[in-house]
Every structure is written in structure tokens, then in C-alpha cells.
C-alpha atoms as a PDB file:
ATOM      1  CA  UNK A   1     -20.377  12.139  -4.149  1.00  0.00           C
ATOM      2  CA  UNK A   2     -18.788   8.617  -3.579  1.00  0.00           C
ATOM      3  CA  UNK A   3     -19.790   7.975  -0.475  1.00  0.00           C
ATOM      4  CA  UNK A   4     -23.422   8.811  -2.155  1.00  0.00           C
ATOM      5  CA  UNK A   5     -22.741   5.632  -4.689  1.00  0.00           C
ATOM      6  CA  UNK A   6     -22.295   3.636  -2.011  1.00  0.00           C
ATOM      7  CA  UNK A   7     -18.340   3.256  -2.668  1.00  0.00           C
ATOM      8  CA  UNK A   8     -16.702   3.076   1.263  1.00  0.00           C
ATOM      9  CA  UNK A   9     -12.923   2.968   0.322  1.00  0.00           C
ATOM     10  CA  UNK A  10     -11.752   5.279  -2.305  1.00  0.00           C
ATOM     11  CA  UNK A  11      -7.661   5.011  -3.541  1.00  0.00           C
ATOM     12  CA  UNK A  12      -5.569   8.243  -3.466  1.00  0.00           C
ATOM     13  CA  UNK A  13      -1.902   9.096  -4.673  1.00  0.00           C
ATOM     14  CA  UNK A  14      -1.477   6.423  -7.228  1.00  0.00           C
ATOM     15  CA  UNK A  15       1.991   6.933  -8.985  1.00  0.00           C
ATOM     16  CA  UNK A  16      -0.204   7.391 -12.564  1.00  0.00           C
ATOM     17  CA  UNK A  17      -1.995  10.057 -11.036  1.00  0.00           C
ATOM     18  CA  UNK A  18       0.875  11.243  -9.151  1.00  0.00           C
ATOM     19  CA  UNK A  19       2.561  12.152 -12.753  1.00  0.00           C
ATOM     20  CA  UNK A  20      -0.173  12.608 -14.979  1.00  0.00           C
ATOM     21  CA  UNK A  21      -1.933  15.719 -12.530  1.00  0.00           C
ATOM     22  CA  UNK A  22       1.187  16.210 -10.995  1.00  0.00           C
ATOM     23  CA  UNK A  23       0.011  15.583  -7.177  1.00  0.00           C
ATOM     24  CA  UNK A  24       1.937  16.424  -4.180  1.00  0.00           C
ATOM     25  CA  UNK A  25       2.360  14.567  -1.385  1.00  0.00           C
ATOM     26  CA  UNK A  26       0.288  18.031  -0.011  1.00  0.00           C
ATOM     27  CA  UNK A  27      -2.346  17.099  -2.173  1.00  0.00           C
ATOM     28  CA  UNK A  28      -2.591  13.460  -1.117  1.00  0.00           C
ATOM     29  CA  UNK A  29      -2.547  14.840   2.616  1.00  0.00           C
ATOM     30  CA  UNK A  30      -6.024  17.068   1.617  1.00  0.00           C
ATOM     31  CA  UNK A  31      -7.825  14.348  -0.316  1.00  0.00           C
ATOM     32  CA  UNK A  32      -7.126  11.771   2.852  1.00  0.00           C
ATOM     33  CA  UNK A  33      -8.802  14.414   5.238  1.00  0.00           C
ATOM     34  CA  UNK A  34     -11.264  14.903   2.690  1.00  0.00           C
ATOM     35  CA  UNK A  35     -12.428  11.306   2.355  1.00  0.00           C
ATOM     36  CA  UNK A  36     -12.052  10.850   6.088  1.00  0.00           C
ATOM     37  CA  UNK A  37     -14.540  13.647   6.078  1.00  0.00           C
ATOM     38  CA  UNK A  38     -16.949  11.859   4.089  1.00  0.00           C
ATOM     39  CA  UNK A  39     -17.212   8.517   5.417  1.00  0.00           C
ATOM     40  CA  UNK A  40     -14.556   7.153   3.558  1.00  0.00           C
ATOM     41  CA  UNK A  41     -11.758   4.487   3.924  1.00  0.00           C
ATOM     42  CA  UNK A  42      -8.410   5.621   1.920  1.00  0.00           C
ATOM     43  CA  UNK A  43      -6.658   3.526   0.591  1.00  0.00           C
ATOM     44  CA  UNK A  44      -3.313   5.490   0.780  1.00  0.00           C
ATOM     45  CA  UNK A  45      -0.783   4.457  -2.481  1.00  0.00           C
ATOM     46  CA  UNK A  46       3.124   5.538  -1.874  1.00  0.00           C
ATOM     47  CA  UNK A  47       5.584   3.851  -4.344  1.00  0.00           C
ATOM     48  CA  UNK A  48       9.933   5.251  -4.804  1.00  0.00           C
ATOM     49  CA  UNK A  49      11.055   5.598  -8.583  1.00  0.00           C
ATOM     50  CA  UNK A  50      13.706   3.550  -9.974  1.00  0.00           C
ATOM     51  CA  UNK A  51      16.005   6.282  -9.505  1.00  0.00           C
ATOM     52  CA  UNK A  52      15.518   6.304  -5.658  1.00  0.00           C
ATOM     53  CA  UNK A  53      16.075   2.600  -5.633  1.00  0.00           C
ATOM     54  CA  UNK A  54      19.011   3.259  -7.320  1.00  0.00           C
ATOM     55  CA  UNK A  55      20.496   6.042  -5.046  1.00  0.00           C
ATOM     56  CA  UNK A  56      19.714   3.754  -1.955  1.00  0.00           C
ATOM     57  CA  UNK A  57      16.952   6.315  -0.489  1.00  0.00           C
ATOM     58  CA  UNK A  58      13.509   4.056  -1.065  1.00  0.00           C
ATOM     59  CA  UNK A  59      12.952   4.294   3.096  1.00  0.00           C
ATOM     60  CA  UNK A  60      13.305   7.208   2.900  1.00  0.00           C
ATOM     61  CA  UNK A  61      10.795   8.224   0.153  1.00  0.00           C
ATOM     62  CA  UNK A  62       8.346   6.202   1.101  1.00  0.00           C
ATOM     63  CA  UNK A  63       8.161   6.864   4.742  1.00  0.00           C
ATOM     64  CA  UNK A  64       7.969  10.866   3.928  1.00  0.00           C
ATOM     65  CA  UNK A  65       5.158  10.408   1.304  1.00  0.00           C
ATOM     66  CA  UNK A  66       3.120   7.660   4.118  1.00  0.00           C
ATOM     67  CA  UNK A  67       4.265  10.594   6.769  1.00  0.00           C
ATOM     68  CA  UNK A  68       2.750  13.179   5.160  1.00  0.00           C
ATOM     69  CA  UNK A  69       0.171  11.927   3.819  1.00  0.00           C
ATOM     70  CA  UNK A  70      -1.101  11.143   7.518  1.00  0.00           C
ATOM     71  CA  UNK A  71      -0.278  14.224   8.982  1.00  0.00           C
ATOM     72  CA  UNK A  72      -2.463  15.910  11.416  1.00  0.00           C
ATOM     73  CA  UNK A  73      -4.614  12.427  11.454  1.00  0.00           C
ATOM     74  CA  UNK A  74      -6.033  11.236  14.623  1.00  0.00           C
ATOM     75  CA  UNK A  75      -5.570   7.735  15.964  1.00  0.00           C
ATOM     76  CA  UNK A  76      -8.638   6.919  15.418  1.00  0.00           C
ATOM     77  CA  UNK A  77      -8.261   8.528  11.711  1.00  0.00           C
ATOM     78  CA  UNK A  78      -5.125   7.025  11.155  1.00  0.00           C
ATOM     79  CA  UNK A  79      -7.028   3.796  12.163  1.00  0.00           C
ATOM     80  CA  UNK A  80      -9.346   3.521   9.206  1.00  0.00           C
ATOM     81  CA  UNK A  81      -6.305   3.672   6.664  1.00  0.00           C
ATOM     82  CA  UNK A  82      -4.703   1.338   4.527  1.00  0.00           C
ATOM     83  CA  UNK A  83      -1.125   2.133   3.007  1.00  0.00           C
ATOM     84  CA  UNK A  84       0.022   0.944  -0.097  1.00  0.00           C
ATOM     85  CA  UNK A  85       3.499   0.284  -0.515  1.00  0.00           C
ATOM     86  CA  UNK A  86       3.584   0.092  -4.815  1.00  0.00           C
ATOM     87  CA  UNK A  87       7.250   1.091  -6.381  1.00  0.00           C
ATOM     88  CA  UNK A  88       6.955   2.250  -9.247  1.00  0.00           C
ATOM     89  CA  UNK A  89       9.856   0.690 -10.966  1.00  0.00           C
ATOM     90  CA  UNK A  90       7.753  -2.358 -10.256  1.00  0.00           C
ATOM     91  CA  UNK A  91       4.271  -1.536 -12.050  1.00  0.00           C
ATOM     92  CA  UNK A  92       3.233  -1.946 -15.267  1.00  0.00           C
ATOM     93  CA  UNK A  93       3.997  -3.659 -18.368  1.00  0.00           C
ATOM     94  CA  UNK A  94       7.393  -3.976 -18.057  1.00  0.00           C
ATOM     95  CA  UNK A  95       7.508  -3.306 -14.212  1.00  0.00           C
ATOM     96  CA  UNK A  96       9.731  -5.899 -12.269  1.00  0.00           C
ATOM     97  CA  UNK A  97       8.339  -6.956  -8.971  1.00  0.00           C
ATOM     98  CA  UNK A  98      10.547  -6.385  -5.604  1.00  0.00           C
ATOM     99  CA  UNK A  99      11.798  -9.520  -4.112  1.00  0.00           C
ATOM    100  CA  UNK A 100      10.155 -10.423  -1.137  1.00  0.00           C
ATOM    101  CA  UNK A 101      12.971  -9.186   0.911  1.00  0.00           C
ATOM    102  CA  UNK A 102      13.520  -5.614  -0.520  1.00  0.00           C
ATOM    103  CA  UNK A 103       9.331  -5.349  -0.095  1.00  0.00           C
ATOM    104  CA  UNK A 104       9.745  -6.912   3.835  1.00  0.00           C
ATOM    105  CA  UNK A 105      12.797  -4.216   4.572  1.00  0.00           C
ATOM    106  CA  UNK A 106      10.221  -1.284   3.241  1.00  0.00           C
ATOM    107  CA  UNK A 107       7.356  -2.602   5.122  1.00  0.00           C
ATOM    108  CA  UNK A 108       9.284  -2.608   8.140  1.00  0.00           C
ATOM    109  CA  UNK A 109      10.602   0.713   7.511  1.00  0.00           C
ATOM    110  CA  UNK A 110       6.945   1.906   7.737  1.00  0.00           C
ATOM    111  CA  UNK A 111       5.529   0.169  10.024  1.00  0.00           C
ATOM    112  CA  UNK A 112       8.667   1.494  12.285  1.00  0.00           C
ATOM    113  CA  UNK A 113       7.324   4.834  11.214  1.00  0.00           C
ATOM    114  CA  UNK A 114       3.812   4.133  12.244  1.00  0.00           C
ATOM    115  CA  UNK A 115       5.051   3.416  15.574  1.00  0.00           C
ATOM    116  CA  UNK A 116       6.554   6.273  16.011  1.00  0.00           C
ATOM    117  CA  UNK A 117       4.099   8.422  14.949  1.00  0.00           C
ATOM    118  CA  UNK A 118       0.905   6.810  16.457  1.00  0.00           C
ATOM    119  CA  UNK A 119       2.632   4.499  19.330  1.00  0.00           C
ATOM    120  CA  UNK A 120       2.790   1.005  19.465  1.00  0.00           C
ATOM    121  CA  UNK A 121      -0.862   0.093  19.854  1.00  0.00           C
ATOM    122  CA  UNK A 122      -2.167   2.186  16.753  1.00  0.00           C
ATOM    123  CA  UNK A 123       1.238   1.877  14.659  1.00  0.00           C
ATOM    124  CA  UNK A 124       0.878  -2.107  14.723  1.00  0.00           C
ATOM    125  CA  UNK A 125      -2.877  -1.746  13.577  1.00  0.00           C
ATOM    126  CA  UNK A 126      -2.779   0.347  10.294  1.00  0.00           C
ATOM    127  CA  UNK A 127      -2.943  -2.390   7.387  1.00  0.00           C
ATOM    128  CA  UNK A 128       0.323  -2.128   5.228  1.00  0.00           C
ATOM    129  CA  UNK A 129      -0.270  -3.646   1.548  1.00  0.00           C
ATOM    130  CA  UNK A 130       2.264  -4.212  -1.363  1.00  0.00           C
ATOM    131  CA  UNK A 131       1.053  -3.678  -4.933  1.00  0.00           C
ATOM    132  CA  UNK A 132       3.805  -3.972  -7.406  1.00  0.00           C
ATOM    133  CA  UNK A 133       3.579  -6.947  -9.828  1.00  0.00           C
ATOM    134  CA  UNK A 134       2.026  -9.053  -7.751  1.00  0.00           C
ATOM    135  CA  UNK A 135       1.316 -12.319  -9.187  1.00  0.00           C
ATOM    136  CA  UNK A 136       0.484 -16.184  -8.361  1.00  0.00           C
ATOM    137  CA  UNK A 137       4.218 -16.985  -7.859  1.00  0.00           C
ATOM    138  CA  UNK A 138       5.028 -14.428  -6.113  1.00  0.00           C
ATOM    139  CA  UNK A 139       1.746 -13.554  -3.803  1.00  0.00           C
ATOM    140  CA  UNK A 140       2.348 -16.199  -0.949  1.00  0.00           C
ATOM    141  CA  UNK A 141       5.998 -15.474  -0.114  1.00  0.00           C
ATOM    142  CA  UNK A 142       5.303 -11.924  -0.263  1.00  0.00           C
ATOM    143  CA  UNK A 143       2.880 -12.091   2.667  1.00  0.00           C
ATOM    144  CA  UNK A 144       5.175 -14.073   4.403  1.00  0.00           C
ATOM    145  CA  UNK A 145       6.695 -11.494   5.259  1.00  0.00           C
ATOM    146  CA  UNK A 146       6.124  -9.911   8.924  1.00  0.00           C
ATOM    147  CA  UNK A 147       4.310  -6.489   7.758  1.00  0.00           C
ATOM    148  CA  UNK A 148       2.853  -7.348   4.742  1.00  0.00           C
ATOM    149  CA  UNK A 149      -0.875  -7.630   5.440  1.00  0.00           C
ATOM    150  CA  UNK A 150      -2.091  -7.914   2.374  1.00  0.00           C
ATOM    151  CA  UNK A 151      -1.920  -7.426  -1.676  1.00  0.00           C
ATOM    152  CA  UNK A 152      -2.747  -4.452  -3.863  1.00  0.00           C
ATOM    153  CA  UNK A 153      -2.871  -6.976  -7.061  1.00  0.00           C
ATOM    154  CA  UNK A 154      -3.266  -4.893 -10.102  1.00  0.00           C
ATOM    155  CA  UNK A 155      -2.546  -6.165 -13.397  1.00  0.00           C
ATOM    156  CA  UNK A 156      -2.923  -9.683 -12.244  1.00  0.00           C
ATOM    157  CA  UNK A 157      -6.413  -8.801 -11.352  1.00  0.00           C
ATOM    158  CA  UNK A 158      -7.529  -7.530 -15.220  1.00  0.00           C
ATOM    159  CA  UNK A 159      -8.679 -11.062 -15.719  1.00  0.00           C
ATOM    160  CA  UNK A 160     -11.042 -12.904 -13.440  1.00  0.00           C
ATOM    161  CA  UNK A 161     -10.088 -15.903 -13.108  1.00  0.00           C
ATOM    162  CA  UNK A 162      -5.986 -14.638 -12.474  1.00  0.00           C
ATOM    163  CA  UNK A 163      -7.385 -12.947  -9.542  1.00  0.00           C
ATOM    164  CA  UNK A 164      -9.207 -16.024  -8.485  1.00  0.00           C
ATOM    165  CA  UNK A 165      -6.479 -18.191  -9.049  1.00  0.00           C
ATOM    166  CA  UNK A 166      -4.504 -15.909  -7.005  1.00  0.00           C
ATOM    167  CA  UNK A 167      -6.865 -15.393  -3.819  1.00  0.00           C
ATOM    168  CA  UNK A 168      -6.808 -18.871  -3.946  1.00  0.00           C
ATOM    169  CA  UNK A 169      -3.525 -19.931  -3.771  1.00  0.00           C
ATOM    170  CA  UNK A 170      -3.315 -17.458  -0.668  1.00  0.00           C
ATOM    171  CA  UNK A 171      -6.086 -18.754   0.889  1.00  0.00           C
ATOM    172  CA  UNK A 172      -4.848 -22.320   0.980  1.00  0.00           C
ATOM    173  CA  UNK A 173      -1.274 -21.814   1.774  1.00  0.00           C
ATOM    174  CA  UNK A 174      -2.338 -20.123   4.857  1.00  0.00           C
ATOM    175  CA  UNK A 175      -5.502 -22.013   5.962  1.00  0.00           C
ATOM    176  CA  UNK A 176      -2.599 -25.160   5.560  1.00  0.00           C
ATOM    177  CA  UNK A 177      -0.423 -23.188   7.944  1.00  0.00           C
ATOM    178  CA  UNK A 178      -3.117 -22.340  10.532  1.00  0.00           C
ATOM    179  CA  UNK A 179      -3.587 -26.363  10.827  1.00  0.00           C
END
């Protein structure tokens, strides 16, 4: 039915629906094979709760919810995903965004995963976002960071001209560096 509207990407196992419908990381796994199986991109959401930051076990979390949530893709399935790396302490009204560094140590920790999974050649290809309060102070230094390919902006994005502002900002700081 999406893929009939014309949509090409479609978002699965955002934390809201996570705990409103209660989906499993099972679940998650189904709808990716599903979309795959229509002709569309996912757009793969994985996020830890504050109480996992607090017990030290974010990698952890979040590399079982990206691993399962790929399992039994091919490369070339694997290939036409994007994973978004959103913690959930850091969403929302009140959410407080992750530091550069505690988003770069994550990435890596998935991207390591990737690797590992897929090999080298296919790990190093699957785009890795970060969604998670991302706003114009903090949107350039985040993807300064080695694995972060690019920006699941949410909130910052309710307003046009925020998301504009922000795109921008990007776009200059590293059309400056390519000089």
C-alpha cells in the first residue's frame, strides 16, 4: 500500500511505537523483510532507555535491536538500509541530546557490528544516522564524527525554516572543509 503512494522509504521501530504497540525487536525484524518485499527502503530506528545508559549496557542494546532487526538479510538487503541510532533518554520535550562523543562510541559500536555481520565491504556501506535532539548547535559536530552519516532531525524539523537553518549550517561547514 505505500509503495502504491509512491512513498520509497518507510521508518520502522520508533521508540513511540516501540511502547505504545508494544513491538519487539521480532516484530521490527518482520516489518524490515516486509518492506524489503515491497520495494521499500527502511529506515531502521534503535534507541537504549535511560536506564541502560545508566547501567553502562547502551552497546549492547543497541547492537542486539540493529542485529536483529537485520537478521536473515542479504547483503544486498542489508544494503538498502539505513539505521537510526535515536536514545530515547534523548527525544522529546525534555529529551537531552548525547554529546557528540557518547553518539561517536555507539556509532562505532555498530558499525563494528556491521562488519562483522556483513564483512568489511557491506558493513562500511550501510548509512548509520543519529536522531536524538538534534539541533543547529549541535548538528555539525555530531557528523564529525567518523560513523555518523547523517541526521534523523526530529523536533528541530516541526518548523520549516529550523530545518532549513539546520541543513544549512551542515551544508556550509562541510562544503568549507572540502575546499
Amino acid at each position: 500500500m505505500l509503495a502504491e503512494t509512491g512513498a520509497t522509504l518507510v521508518e520502522l521501530g520508533h521508540s513511540e511505537r516501540r511502547a505504545a504497540f508494544n513491538e519487539s525487536d521480532a516484530a521490527i525484524n518482520r516489518k524490515v523483510h516486509s518492506a524489503l518485499g515491497h520495494g521499500l527502503r527502511p529506515l531502521i530506528c534503535i534507541g537504549d532507555s535511560a536506564e541502560e545508559k545508566r547501567w553502562q549496557v547502551s552497546r549492547e542494546s543497541v547492537v542486539r535491536q540493529m542485529k536483529i532487526a537485520l537478521y536473515g538479510l542479504s547483503h544486498q538487503q542489508a544494503l538498502r538500509t539505513l539505521i537510526a541510532y535515536e536514545p530515547v533518554w534523548a527525544i522529546g520535550e525534555h529529551g537531552t541530546p548525547a554529546s557528540p562523543q557518547e553518539a561517536g562510541v555507539i556509532h562505532q559500536a555498530l558499525r563494528q557490528a556491521l562488519c562483522e555481520r556483513f564483512g568489511h565491504e557491506t558493513g562500511t556501506r550501510i548509512p548509520l544516522l543519529y536522531g536524538g535532539s538534534v539541533t543547529l548547535q549541535n548538528a555539525v559536530e555530531l557528523l564529525r564524527q567518523q560513523e555518523i552519516n547523517g541526521l534523523f532531525i526530529g523536533r528541530a524539523a516541526w518548523d520549516a525554516q529550523g530545518y532549513c537553518d539546520i541543513v544549512q549550517r551542515v551544508t556550509q561547514e562541510f562544503i568549507l572543509q572540502a575546499q
